[in-house]
N, C-alpha and C. Protein backbone atom coordinates (compact mmCIF):
# COMPACT_ATOMS: atom_id res chain seq x y z
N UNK A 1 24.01 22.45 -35.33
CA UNK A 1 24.29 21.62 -34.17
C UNK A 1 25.43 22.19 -33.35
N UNK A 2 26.40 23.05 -34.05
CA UNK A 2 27.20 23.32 -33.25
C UNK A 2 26.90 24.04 -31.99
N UNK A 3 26.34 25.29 -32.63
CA UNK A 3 25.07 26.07 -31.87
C UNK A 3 24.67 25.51 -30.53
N UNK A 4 24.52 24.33 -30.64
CA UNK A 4 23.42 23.71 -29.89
C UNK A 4 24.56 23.35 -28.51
N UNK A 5 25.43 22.54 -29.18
CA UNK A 5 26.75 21.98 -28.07
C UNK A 5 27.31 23.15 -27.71
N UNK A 6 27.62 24.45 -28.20
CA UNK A 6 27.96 25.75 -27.29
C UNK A 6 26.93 25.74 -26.51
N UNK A 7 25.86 25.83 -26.73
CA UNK A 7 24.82 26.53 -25.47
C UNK A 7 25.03 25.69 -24.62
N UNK A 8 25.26 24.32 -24.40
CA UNK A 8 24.88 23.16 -23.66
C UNK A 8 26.39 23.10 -22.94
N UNK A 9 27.39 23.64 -23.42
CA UNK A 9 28.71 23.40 -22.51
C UNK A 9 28.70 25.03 -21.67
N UNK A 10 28.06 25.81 -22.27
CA UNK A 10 27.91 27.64 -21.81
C UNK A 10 27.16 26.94 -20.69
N UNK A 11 26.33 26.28 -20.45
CA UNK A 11 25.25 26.16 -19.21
C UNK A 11 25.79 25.63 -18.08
N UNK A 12 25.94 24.44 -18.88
CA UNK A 12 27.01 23.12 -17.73
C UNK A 12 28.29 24.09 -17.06
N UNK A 13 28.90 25.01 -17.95
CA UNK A 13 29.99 26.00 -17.03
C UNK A 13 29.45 26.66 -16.36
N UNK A 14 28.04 27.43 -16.48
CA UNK A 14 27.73 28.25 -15.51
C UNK A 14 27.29 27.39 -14.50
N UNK A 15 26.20 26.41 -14.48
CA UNK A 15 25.78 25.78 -13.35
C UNK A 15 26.49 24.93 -12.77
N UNK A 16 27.72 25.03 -13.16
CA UNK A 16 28.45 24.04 -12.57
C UNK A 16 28.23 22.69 -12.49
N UNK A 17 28.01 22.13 -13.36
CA UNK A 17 27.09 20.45 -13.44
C UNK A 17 28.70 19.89 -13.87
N UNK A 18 28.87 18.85 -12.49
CA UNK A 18 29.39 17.69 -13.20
C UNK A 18 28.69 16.59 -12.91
N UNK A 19 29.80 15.23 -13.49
CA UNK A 19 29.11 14.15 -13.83
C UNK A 19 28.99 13.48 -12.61
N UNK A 20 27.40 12.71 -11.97
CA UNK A 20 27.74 12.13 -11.09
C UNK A 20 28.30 11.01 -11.02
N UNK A 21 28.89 10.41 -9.99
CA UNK A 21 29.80 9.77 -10.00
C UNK A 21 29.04 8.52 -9.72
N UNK A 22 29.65 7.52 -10.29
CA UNK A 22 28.60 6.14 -9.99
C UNK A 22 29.31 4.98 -8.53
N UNK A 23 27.77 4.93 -7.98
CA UNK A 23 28.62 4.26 -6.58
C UNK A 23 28.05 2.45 -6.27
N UNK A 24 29.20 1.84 -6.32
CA UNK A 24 28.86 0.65 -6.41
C UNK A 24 28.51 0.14 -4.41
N UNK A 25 27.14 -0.34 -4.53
CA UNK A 25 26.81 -1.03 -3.03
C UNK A 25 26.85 -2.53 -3.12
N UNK A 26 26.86 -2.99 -2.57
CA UNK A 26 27.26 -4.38 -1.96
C UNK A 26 25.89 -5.05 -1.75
N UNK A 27 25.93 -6.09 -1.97
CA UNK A 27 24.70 -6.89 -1.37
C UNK A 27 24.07 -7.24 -0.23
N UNK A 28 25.71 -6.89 0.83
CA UNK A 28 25.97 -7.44 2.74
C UNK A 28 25.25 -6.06 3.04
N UNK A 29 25.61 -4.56 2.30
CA UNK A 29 25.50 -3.22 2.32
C UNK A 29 23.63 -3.00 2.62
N UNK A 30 23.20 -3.63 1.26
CA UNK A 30 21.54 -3.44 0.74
C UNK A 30 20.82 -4.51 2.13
N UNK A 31 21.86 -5.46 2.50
CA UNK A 31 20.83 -6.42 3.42
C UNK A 31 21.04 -5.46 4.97
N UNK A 32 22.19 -5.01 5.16
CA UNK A 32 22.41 -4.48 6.27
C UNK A 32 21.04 -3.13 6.61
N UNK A 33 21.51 -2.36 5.45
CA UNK A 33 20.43 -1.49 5.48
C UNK A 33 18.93 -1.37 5.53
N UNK A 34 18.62 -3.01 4.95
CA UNK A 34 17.21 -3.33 4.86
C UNK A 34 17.15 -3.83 6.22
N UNK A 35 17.64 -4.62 7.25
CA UNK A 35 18.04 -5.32 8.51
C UNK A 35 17.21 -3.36 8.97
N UNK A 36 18.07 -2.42 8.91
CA UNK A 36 18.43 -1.23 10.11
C UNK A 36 16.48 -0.83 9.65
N UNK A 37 15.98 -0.38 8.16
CA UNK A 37 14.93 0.05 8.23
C UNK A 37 13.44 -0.97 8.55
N UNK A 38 13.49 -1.88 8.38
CA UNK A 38 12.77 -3.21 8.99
C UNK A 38 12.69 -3.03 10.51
N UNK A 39 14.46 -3.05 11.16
CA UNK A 39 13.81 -2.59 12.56
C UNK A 39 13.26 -1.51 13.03
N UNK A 40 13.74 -0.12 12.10
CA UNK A 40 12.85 0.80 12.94
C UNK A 40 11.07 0.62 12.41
N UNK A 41 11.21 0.10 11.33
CA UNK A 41 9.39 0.03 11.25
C UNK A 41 9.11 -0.81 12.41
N UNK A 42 9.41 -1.89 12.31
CA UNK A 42 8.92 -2.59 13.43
C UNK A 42 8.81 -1.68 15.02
N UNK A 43 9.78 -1.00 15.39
CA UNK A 43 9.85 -0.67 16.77
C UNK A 43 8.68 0.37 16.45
N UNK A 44 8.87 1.22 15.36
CA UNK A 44 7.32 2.45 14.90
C UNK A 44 5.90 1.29 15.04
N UNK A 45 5.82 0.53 14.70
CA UNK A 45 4.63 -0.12 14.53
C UNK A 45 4.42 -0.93 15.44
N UNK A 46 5.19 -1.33 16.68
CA UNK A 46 4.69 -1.66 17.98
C UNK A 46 3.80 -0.64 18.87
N UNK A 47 4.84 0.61 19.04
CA UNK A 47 5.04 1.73 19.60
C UNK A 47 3.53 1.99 18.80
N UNK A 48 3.11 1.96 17.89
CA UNK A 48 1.46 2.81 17.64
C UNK A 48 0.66 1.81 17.61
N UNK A 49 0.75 0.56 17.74
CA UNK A 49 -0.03 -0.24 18.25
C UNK A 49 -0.39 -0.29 19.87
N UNK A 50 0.87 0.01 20.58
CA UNK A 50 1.02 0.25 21.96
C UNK A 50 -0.09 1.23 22.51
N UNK A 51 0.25 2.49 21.61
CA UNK A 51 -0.94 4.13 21.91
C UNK A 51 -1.89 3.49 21.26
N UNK A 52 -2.14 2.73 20.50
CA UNK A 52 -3.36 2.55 19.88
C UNK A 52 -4.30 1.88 21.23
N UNK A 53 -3.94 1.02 21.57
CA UNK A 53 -4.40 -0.10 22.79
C UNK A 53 -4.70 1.54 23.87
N UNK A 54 -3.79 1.83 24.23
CA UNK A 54 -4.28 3.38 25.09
C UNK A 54 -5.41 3.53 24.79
N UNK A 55 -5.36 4.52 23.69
CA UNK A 55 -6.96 4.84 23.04
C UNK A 55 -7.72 4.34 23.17
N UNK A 56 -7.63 3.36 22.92
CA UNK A 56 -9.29 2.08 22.67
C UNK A 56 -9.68 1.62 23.98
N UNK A 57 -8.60 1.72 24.92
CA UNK A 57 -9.16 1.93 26.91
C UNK A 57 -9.93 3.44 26.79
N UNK A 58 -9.78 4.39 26.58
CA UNK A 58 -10.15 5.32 26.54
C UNK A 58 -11.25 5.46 26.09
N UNK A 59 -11.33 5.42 24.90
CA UNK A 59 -12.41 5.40 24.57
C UNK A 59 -13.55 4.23 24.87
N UNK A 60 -13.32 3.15 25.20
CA UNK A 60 -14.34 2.29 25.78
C UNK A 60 -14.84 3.03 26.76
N UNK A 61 -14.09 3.73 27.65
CA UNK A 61 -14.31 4.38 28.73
C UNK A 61 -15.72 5.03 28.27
N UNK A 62 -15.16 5.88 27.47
CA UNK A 62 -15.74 7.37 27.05
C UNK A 62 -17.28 7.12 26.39
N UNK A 63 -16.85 6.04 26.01
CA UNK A 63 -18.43 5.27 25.01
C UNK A 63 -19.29 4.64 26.24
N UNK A 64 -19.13 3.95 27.00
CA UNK A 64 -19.40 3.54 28.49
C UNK A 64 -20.01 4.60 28.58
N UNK A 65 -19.34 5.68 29.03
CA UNK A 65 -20.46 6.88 29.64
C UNK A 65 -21.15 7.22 29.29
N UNK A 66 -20.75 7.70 27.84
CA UNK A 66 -21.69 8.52 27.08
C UNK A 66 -22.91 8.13 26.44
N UNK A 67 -22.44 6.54 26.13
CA UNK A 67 -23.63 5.64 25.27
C UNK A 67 -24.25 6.12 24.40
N UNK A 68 -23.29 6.74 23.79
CA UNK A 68 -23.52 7.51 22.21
C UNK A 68 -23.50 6.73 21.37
N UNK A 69 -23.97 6.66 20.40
CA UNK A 69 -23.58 5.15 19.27
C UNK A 69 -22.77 6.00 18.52
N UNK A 70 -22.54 7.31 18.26
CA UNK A 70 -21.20 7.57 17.34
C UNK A 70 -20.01 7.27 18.18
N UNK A 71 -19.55 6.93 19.15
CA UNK A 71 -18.38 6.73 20.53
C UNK A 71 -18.09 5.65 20.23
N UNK A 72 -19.09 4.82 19.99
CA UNK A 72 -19.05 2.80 19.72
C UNK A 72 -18.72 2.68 18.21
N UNK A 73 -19.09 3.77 17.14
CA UNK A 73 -18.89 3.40 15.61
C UNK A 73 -17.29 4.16 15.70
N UNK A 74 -16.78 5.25 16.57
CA UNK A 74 -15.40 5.43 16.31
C UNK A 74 -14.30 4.10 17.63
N UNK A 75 -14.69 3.89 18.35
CA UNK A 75 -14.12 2.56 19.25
C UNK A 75 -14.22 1.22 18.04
N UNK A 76 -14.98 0.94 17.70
CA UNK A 76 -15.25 -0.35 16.50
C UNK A 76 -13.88 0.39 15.31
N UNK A 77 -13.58 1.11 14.89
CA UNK A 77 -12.89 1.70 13.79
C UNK A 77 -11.68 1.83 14.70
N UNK A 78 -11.35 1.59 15.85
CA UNK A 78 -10.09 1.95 16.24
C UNK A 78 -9.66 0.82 16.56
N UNK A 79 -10.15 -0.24 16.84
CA UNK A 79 -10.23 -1.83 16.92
C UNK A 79 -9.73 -2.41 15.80
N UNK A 80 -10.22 -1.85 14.93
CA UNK A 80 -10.37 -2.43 13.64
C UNK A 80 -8.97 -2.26 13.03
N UNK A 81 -8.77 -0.54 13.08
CA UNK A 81 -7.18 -0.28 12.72
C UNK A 81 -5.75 -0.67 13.56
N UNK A 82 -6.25 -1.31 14.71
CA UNK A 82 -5.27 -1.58 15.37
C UNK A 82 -4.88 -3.28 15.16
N UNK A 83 -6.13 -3.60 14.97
CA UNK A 83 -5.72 -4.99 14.42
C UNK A 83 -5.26 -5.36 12.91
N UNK A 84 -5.38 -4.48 12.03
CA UNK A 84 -4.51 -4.49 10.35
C UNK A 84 -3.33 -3.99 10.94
N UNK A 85 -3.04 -2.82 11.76
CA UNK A 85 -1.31 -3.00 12.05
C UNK A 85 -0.85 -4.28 12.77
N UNK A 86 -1.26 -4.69 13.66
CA UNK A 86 -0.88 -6.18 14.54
C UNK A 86 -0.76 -7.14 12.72
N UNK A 87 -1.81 -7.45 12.02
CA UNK A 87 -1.21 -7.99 10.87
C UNK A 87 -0.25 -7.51 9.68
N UNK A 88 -0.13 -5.81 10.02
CA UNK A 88 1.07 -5.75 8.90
C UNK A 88 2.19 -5.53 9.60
N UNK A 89 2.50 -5.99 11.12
CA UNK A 89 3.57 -6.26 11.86
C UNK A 89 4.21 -7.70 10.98
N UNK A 90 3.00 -8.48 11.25
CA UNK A 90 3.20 -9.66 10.57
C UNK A 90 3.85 -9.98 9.25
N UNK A 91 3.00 -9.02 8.52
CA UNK A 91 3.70 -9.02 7.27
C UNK A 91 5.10 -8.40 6.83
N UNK A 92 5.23 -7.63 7.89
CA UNK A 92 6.83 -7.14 8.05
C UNK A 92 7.87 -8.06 7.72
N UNK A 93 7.38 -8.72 9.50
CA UNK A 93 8.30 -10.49 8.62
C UNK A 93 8.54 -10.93 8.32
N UNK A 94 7.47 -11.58 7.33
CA UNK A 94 7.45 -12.30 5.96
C UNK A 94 8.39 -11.40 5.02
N UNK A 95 7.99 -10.03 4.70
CA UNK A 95 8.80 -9.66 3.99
C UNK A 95 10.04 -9.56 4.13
N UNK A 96 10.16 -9.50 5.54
CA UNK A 96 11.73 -9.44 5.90
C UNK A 96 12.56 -10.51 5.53
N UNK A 97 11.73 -11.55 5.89
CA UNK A 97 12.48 -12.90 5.50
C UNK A 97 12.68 -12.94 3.78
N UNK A 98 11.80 -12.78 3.16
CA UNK A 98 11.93 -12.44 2.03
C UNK A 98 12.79 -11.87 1.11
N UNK A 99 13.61 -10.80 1.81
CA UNK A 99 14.46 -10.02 1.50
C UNK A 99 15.78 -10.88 1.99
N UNK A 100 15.82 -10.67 2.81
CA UNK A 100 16.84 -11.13 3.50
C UNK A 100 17.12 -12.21 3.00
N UNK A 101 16.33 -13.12 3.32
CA UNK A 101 16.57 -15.07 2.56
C UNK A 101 17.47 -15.17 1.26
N UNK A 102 18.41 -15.78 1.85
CA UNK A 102 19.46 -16.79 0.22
C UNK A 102 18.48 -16.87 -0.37
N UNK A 103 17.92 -16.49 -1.69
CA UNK A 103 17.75 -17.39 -2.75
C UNK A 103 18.43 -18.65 -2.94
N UNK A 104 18.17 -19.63 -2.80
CA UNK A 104 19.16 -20.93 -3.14
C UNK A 104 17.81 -22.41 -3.87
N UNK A 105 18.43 -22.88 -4.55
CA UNK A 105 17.76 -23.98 -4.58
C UNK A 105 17.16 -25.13 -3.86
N UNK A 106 16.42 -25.97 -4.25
CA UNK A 106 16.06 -27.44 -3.41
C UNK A 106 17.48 -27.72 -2.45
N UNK A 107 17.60 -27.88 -1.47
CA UNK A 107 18.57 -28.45 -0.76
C UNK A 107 18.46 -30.18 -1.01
N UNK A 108 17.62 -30.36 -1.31
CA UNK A 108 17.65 -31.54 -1.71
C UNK A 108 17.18 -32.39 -2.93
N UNK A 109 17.68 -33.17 -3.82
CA UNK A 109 17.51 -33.72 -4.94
C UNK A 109 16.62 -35.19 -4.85
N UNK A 110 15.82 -35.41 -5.47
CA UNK A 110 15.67 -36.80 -5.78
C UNK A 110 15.64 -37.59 -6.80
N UNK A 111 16.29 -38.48 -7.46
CA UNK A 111 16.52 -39.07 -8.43
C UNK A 111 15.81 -40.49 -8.63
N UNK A 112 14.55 -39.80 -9.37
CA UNK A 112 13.75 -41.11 -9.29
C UNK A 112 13.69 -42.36 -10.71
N UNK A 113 14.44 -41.87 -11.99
CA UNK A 113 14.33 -42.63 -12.86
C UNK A 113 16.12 -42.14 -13.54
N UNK A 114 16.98 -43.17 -12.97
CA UNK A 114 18.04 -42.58 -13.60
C UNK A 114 18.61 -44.02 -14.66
N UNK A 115 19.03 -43.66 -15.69
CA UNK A 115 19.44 -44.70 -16.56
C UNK A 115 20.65 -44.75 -17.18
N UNK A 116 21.65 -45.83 -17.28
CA UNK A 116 23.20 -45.86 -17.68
C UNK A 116 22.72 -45.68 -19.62
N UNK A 117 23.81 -44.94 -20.34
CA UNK A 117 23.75 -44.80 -21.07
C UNK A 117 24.96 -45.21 -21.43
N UNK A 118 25.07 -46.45 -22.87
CA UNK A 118 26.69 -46.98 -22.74
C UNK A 118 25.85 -48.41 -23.42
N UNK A 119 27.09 -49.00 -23.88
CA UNK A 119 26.79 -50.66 -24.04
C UNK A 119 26.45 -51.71 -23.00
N UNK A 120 26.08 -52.76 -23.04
CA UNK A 120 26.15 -53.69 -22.03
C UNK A 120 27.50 -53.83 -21.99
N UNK A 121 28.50 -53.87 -22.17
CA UNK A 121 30.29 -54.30 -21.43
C UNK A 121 30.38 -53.64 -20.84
N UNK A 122 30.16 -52.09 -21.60
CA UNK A 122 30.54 -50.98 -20.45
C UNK A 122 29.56 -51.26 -19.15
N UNK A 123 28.38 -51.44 -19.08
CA UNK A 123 27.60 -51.63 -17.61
C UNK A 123 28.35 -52.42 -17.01
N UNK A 124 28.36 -53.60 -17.76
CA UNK A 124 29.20 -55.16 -17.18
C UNK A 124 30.59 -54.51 -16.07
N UNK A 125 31.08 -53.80 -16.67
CA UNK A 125 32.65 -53.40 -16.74
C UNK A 125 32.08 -52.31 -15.21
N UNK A 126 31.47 -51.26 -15.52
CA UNK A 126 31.20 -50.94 -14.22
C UNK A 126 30.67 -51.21 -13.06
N UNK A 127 29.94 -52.34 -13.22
CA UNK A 127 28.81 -52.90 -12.42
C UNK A 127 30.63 -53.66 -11.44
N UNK A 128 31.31 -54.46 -12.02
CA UNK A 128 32.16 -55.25 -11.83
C UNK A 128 32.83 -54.26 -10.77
N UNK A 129 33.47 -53.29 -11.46
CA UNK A 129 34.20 -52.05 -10.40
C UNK A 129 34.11 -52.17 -9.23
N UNK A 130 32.62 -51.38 -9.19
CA UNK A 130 31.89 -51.50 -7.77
C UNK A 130 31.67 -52.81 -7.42
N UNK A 131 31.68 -53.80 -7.93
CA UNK A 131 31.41 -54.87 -6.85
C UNK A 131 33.24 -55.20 -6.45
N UNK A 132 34.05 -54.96 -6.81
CA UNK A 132 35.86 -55.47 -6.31
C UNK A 132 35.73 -53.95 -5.23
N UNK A 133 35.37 -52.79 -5.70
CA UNK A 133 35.46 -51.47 -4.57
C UNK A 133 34.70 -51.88 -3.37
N UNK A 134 33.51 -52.74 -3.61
CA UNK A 134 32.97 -52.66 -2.01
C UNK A 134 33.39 -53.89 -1.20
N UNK A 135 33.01 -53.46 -0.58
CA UNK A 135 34.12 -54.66 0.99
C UNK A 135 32.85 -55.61 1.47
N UNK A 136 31.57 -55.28 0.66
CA UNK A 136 30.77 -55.53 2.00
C UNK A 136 30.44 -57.21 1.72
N UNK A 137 30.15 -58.07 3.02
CA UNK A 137 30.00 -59.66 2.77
C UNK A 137 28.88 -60.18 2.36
N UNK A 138 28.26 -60.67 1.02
CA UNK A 138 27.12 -61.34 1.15
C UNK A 138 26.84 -62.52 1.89
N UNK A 139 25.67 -62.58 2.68
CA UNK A 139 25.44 -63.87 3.11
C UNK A 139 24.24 -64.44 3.04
């Protein structure tokens, strides 16, 4: 074994290997960065939806004239791909929100079966509390 740890420190000196260094990112860091690449997909995936719409004038054109049925089976396929990007624009979103979004719980609770646990004095004794704490008038 010794053998083994010479060769392995002989290498690491020649190639010069050190240790990499470990780098702690932030959570504000990972959202910021996900924020910057989200928008450029988005602005990429307008922008070729944009040329896409070009094309498909074009080629209507081109199928118009020619009245080729292979012109109409590649116009139908360019239709087709331009409308799964228009929906994974969509889905951008969602994921974005996804990412981005607090995890957090119910913002709201409802407490539909809650029960005092205690003797009857003790209820007695609290029930009493609250009725000297509240101000309000029966009539």
């Amino acid at each position: 074994m010794d053998r083994e740890d010479e060769n392995n420190e002989d290498t690491e000196e020649k190639l010069e290997i050190t240790e990499i260094p470990h780098i702690e990112v932030s959570s504000s860091q990972i959202v910021n960065d996900t924020e910057t690449d989200i928008e450029y997909s988005r602005d990429k995936m307008k922008s070729l939806i944009d040329q896409s719409c070009e094309a498909i004038n074009h080629m209507m054109a081109l199928a118009s004239d020619s009245e080729h049925p292979r012109a109409f089976e590649v116009l139908s396929t360019m239709i087709k791909h331009t409308s799964e990007m228009s929906q994974d624009l969509i889905k951008l979103q969602k994921t974005r929100k996804d990412i981005t979004q607090e995890k957090s719980g119910p913002s709201s609770t409802t407490t539909n079966n809650s029960i005092f646990v205690g003797s009857t004095t003790e209820l007695q004794k609290y029930l009493k509390k609250n009725n000297e704490d509240d101000e309000s008038i029966d009539v």
